[in-house]
PDB file of N, CA and C in Angstrom:
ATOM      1  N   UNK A   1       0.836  -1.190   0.000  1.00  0.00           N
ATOM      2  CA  UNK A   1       0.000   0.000   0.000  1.00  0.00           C
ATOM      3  C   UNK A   1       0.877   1.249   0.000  1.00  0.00           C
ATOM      4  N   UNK A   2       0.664   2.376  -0.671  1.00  0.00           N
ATOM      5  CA  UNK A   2       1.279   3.462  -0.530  1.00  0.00           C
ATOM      6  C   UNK A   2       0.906   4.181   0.686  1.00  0.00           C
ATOM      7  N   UNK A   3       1.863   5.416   0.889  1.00  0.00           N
ATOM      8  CA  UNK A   3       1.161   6.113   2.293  1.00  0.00           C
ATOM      9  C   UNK A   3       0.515   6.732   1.978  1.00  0.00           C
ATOM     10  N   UNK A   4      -0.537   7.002   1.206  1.00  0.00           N
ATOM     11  CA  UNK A   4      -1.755   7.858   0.956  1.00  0.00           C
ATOM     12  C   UNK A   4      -2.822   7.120   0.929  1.00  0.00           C
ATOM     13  N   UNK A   5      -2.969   5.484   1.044  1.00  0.00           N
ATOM     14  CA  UNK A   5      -4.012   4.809   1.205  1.00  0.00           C
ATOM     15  C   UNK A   5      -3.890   4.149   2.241  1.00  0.00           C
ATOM     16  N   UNK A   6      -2.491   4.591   3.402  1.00  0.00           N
ATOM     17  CA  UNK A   6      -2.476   3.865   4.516  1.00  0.00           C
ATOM     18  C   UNK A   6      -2.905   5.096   5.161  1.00  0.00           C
ATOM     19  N   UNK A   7      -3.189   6.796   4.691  1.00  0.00           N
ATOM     20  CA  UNK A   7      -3.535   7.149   5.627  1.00  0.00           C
ATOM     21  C   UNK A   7      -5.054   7.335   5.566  1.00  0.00           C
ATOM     22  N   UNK A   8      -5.717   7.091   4.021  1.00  0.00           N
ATOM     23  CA  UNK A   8      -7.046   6.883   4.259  1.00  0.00           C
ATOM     24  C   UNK A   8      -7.626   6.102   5.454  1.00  0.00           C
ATOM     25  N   UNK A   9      -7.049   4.732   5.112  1.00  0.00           N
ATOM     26  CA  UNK A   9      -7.300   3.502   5.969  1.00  0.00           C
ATOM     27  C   UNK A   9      -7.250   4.364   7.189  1.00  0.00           C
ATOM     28  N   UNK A  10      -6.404   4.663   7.486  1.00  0.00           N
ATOM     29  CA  UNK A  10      -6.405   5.481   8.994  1.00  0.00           C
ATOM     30  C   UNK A  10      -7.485   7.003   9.371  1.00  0.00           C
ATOM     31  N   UNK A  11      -7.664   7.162   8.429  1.00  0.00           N
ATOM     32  CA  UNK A  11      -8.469   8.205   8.767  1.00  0.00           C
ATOM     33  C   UNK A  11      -9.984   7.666   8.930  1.00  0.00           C
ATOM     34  N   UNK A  12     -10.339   6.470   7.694  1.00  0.00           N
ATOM     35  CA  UNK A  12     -11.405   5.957   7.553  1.00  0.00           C
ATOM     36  C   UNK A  12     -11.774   5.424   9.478  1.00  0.00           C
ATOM     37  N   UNK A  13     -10.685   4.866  10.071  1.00  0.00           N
ATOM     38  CA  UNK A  13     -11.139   4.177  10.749  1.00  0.00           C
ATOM     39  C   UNK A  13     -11.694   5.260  12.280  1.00  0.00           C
ATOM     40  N   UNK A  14     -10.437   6.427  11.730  1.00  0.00           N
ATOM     41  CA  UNK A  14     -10.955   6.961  12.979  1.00  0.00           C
ATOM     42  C   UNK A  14     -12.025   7.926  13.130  1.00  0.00           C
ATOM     43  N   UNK A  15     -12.408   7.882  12.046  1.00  0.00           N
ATOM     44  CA  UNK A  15     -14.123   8.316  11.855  1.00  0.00           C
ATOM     45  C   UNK A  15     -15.099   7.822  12.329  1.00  0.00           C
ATOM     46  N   UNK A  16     -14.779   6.229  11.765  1.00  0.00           N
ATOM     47  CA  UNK A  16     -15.448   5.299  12.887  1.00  0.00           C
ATOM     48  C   UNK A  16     -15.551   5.692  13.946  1.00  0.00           C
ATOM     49  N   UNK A  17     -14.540   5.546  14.792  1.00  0.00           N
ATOM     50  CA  UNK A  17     -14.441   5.567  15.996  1.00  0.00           C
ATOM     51  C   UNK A  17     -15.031   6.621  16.480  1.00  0.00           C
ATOM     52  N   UNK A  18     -15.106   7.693  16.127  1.00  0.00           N
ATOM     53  CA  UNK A  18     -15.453   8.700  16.247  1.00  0.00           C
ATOM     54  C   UNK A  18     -17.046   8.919  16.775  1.00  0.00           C
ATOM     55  N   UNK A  19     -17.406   7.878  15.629  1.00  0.00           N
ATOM     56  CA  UNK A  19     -18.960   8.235  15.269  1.00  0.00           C
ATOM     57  C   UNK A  19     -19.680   7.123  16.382  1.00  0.00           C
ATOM     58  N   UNK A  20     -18.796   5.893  16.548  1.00  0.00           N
ATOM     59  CA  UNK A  20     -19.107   4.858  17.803  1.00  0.00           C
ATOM     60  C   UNK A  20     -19.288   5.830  19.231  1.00  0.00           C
ATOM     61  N   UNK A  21     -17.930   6.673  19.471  1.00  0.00           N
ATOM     62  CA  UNK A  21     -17.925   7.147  20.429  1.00  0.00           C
ATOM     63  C   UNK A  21     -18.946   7.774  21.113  1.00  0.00           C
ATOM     64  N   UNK A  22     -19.460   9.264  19.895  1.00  0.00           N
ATOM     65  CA  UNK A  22     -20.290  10.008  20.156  1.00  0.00           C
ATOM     66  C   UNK A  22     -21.964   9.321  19.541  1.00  0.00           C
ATOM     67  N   UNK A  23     -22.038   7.870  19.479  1.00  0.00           N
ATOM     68  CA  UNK A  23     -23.369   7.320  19.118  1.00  0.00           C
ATOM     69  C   UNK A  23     -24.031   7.544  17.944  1.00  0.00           C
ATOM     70  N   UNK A  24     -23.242   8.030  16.868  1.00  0.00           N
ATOM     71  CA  UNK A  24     -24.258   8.368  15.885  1.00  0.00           C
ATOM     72  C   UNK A  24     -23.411   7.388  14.866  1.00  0.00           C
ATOM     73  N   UNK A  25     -22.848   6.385  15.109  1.00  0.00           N
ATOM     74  CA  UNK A  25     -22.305   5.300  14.332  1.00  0.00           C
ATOM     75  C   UNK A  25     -23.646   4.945  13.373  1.00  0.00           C
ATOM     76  N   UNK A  26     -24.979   4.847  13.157  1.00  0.00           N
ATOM     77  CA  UNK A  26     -26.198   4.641  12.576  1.00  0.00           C
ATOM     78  C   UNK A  26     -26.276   5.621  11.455  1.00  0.00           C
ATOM     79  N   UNK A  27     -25.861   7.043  11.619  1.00  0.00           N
ATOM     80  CA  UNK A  27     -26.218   7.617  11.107  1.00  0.00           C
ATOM     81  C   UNK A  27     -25.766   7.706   8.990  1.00  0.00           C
ATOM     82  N   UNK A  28     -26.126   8.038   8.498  1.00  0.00           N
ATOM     83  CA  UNK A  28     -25.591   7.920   6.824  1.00  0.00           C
ATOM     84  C   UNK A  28     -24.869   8.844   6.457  1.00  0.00           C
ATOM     85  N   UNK A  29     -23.995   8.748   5.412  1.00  0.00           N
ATOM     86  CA  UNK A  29     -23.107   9.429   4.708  1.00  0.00           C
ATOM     87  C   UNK A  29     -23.342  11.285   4.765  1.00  0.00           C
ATOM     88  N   UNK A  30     -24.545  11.272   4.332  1.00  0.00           N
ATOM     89  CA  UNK A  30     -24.819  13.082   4.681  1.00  0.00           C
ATOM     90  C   UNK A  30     -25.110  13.124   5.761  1.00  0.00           C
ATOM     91  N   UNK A  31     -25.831  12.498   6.697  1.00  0.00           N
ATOM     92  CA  UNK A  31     -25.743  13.059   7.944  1.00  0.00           C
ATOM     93  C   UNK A  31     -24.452  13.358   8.521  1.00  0.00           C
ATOM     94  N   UNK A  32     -24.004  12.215   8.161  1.00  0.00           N
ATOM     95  CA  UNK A  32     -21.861  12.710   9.122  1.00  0.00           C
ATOM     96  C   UNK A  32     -21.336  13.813   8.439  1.00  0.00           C
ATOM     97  N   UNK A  33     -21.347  14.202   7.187  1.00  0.00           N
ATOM     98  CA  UNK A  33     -21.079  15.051   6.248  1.00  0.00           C
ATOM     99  C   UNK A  33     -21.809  16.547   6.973  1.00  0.00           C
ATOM    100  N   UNK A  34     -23.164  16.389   6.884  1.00  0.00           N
ATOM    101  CA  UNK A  34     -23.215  17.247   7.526  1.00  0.00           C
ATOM    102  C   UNK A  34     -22.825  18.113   8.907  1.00  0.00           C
ATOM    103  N   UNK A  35     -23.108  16.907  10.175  1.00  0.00           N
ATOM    104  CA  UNK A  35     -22.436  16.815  11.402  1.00  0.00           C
ATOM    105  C   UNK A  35     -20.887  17.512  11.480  1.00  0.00           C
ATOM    106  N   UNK A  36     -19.923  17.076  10.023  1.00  0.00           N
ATOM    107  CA  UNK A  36     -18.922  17.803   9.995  1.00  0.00           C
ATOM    108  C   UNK A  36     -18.481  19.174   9.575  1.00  0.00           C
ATOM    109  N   UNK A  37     -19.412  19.141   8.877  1.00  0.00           N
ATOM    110  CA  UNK A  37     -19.528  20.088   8.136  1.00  0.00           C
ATOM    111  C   UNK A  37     -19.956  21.217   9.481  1.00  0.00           C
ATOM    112  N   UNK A  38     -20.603  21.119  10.377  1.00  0.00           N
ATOM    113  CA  UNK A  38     -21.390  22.217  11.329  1.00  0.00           C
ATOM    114  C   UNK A  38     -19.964  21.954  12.372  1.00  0.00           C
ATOM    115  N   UNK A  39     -19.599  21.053  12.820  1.00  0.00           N
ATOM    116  CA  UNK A  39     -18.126  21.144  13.540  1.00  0.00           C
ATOM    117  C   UNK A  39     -17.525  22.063  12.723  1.00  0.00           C
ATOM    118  N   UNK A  40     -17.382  21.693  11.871  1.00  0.00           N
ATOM    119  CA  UNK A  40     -16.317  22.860  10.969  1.00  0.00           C
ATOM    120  C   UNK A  40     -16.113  24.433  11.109  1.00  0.00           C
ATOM    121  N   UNK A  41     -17.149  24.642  10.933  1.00  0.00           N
ATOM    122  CA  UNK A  41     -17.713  26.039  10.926  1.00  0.00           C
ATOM    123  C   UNK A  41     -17.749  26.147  12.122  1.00  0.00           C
ATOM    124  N   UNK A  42     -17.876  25.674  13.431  1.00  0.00           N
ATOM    125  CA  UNK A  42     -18.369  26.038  14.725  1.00  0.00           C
ATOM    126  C   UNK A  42     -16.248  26.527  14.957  1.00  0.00           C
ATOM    127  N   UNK A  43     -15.070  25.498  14.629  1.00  0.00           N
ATOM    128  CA  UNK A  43     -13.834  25.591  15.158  1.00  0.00           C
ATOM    129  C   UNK A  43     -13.289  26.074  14.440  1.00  0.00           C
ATOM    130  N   UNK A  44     -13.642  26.762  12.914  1.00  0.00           N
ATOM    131  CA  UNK A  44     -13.412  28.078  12.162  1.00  0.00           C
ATOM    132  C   UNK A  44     -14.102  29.241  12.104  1.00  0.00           C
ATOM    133  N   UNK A  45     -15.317  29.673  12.457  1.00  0.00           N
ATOM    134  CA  UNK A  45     -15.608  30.763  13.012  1.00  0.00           C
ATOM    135  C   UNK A  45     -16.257  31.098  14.496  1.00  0.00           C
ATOM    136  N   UNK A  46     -16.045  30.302  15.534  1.00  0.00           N
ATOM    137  CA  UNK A  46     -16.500  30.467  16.387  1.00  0.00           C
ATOM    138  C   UNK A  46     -17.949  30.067  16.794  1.00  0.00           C
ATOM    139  N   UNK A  47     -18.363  30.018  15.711  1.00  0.00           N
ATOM    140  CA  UNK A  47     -20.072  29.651  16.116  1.00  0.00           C
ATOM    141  C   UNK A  47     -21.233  28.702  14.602  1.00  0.00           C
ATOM    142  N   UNK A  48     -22.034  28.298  14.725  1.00  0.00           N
ATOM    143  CA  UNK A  48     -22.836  27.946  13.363  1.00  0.00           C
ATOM    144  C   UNK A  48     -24.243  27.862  14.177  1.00  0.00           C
ATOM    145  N   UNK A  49     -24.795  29.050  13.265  1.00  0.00           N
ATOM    146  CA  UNK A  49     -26.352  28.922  13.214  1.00  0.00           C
ATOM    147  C   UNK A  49     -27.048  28.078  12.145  1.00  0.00           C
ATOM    148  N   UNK A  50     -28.460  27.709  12.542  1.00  0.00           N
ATOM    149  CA  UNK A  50     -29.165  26.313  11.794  1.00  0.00           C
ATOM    150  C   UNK A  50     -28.986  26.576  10.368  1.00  0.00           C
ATOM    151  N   UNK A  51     -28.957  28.469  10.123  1.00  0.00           N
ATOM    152  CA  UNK A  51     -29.399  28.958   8.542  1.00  0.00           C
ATOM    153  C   UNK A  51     -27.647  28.545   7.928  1.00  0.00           C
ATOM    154  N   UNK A  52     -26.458  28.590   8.846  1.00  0.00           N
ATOM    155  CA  UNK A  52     -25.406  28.752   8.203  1.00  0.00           C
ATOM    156  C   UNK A  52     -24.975  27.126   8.043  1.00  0.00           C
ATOM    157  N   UNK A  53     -25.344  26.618   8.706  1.00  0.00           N
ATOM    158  CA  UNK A  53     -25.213  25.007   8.558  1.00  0.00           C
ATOM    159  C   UNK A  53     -26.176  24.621   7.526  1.00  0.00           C
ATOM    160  N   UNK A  54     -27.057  24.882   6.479  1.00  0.00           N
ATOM    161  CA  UNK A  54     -27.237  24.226   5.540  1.00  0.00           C
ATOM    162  C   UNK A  54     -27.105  25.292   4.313  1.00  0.00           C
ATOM    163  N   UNK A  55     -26.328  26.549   4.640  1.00  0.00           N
ATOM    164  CA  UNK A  55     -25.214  26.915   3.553  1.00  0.00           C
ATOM    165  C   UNK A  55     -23.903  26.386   3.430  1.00  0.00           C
ATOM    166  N   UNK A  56     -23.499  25.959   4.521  1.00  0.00           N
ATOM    167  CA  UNK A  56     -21.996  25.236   4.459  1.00  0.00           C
ATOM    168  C   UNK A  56     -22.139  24.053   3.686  1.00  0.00           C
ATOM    169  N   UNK A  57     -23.280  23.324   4.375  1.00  0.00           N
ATOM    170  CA  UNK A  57     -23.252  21.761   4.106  1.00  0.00           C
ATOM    171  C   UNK A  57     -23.544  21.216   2.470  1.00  0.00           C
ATOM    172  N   UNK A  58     -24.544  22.347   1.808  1.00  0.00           N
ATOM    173  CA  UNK A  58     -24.744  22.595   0.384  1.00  0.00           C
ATOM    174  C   UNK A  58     -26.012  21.626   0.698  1.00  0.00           C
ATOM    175  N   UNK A  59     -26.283  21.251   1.671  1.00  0.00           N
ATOM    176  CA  UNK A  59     -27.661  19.955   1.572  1.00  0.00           C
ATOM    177  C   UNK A  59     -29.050  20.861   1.409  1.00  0.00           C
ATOM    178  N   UNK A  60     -29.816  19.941   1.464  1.00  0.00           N
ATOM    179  CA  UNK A  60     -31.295  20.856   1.447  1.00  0.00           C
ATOM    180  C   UNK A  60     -31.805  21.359   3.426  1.00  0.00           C
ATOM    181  N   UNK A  61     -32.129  22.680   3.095  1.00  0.00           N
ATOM    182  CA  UNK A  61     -32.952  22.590   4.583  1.00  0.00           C
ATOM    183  C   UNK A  61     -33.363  21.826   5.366  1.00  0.00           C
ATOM    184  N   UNK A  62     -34.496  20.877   4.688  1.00  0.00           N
ATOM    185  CA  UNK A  62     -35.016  19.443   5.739  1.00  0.00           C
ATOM    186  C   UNK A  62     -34.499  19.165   6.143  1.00  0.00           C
ATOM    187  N   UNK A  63     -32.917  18.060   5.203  1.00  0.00           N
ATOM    188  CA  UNK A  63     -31.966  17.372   5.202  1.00  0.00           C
ATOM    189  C   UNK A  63     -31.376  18.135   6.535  1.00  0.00           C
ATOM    190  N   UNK A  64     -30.584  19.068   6.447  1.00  0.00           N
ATOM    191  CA  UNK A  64     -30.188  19.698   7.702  1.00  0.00           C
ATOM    192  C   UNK A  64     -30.701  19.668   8.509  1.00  0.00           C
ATOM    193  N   UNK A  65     -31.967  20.001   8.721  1.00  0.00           N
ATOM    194  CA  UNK A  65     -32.664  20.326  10.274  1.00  0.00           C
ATOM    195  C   UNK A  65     -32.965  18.923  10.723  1.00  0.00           C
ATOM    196  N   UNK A  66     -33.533  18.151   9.679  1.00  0.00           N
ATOM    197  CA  UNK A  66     -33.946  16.651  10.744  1.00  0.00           C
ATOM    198  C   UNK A  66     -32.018  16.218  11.081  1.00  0.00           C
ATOM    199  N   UNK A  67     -30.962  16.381  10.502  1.00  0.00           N
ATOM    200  CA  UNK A  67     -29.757  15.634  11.080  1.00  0.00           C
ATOM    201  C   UNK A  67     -29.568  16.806  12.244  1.00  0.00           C
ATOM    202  N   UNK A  68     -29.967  18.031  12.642  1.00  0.00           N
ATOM    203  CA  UNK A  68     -29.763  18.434  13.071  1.00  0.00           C
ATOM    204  C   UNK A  68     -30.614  18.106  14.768  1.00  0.00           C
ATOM    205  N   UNK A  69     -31.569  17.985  14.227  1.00  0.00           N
ATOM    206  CA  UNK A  69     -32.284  17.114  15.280  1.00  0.00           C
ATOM    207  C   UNK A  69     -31.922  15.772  15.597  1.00  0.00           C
ATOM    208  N   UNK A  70     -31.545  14.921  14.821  1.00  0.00           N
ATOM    209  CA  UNK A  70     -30.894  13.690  15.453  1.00  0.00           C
ATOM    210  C   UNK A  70     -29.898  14.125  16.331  1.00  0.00           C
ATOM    211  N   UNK A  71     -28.803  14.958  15.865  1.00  0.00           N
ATOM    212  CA  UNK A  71     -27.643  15.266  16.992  1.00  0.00           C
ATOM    213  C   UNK A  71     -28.140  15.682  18.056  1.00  0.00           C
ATOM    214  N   UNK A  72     -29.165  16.417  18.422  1.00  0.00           N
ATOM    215  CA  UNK A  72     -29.844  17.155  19.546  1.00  0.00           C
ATOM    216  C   UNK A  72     -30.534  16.048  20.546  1.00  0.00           C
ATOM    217  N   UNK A  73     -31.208  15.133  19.694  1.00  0.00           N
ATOM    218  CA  UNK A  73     -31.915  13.915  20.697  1.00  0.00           C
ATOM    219  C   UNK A  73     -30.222  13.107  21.098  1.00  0.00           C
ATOM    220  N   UNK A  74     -29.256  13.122  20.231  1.00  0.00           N
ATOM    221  CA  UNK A  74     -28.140  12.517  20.451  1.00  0.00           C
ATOM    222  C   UNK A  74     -27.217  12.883  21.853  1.00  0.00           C
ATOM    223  N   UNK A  75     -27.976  14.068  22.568  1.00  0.00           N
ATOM    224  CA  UNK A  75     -26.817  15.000  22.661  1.00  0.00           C
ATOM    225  C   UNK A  75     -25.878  15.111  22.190  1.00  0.00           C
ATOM    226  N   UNK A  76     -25.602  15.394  21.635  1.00  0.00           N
ATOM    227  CA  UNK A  76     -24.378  15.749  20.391  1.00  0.00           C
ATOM    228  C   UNK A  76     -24.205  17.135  20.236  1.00  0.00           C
ATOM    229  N   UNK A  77     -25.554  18.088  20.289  1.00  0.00           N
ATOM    230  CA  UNK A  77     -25.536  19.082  19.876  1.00  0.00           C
ATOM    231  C   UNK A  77     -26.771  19.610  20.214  1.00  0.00           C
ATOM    232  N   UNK A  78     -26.715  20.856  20.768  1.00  0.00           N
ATOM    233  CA  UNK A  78     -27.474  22.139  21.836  1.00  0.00           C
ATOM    234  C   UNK A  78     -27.989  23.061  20.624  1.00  0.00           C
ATOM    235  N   UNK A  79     -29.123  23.075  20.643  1.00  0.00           N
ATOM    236  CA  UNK A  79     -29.880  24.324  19.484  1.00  0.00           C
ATOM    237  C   UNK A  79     -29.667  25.663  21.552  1.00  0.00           C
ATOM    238  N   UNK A  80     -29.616  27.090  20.492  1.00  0.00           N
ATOM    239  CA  UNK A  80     -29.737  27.997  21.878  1.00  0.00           C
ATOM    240  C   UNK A  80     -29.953  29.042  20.815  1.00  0.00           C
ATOM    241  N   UNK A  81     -31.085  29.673  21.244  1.00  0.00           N
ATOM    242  CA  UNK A  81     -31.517  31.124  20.347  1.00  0.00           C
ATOM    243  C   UNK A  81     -30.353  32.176  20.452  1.00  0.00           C
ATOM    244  N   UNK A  82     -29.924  33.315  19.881  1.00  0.00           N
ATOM    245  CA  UNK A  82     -28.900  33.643  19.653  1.00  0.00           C
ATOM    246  C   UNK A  82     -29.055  35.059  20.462  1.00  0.00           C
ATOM    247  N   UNK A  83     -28.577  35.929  21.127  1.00  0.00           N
ATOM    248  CA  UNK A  83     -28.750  37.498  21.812  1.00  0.00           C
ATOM    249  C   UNK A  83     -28.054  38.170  21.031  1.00  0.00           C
ATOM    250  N   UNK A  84     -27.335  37.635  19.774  1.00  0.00           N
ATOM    251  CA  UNK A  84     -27.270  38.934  18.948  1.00  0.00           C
ATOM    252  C   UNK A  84     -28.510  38.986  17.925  1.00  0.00           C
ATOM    253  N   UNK A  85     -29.083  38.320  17.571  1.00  0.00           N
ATOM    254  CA  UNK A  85     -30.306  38.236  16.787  1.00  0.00           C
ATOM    255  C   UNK A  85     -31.091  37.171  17.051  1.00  0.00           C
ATOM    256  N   UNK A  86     -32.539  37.898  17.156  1.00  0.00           N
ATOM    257  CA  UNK A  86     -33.444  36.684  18.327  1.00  0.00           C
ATOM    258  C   UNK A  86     -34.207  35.755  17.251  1.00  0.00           C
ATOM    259  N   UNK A  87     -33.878  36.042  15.612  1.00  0.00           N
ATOM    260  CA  UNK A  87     -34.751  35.353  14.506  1.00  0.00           C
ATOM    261  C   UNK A  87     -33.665  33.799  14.611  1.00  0.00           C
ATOM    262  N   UNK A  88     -32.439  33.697  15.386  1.00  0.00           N
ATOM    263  CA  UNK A  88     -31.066  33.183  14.794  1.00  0.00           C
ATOM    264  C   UNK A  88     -31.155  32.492  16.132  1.00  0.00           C
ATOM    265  N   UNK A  89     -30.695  30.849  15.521  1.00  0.00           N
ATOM    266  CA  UNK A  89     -30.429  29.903  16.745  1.00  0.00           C
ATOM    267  C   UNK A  89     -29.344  28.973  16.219  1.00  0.00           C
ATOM    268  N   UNK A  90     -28.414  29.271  17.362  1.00  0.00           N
ATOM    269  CA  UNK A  90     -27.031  29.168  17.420  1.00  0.00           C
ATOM    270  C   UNK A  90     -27.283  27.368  17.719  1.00  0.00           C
ATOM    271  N   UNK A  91     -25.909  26.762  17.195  1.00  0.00           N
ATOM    272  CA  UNK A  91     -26.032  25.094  17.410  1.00  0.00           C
ATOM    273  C   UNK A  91     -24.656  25.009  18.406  1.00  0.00           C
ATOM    274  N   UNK A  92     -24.621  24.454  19.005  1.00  0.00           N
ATOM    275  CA  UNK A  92     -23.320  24.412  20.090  1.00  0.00           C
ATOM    276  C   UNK A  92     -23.201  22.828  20.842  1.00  0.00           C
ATOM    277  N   UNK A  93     -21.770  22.736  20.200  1.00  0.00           N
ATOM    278  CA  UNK A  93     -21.537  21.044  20.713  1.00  0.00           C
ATOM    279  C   UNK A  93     -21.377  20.670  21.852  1.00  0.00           C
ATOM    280  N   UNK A  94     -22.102  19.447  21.966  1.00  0.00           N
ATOM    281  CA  UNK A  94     -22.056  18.821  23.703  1.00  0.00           C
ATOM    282  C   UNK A  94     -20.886  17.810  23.873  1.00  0.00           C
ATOM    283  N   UNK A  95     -20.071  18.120  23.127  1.00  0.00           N
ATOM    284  CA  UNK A  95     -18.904  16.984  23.135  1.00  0.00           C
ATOM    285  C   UNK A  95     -17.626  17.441  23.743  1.00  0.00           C
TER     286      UNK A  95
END
C-alpha cells in the first residue's frame, strides 16, 4: 500500500471511531457530512447557526434540520436562540 491509502485507511477508521464514540455510528453518509460540516464552521468561526449550517453543508434545509435534530436527541448538539439576533439559533456542541 502506498502512504496515501495507509492514511485513508487510517483516517477511515478513525471516523469510525469517532462516530461509535459520540453514538451516531447509525447515522448515513450526509448526515456525518453534515455533522462535519457544522463542527467545521463552529472551530473556524466560532459559532454555526441552523441557517449557516445548511449553507456550508450545500444539503437541502429538511436534510439539515432533521440531522440536526438527530444530533440534539443525540446530545451531540445544543440548538440555543442567539442574543445577537433573536430570529437566529445558534447550534453548540455537547462533546
Amino acid at each position: 500500500m502506498s502512504k496515501l491509502t495507509k492514511e485513508i485507511a487510517h483516517l477511515n477508521k478513525m471516523l469510525d471511531s469517532v462516530g461509535t464514540d459520540l453514538g451516531i455510528d447509525d447515522f448515513n453518509p450526509t448526515e456525518f457530512s453534515i455533522f462535519f460540516d457544522i463542527i467545521q464552521e463552529i472551530e473556524e468561526k466560532g459559532k454555526c447557526t441552523m441557517l449557516k449550517a445548511v449553507e456550508v453543508s450545500g444539503k437541502s434545509r429538511s436534510t439539515v434540520y432533521k440531522t440536526i435534530r438527530k444530533l440534539v436527541q443525540k446530545n451531540v448538539l445544543l440548538i440555543e436562540g442567539s442574543t445577537e439576533d433573536k430570529r437566529s439559533f445558534l447550534l453548540k456542541p455537547q462533546i
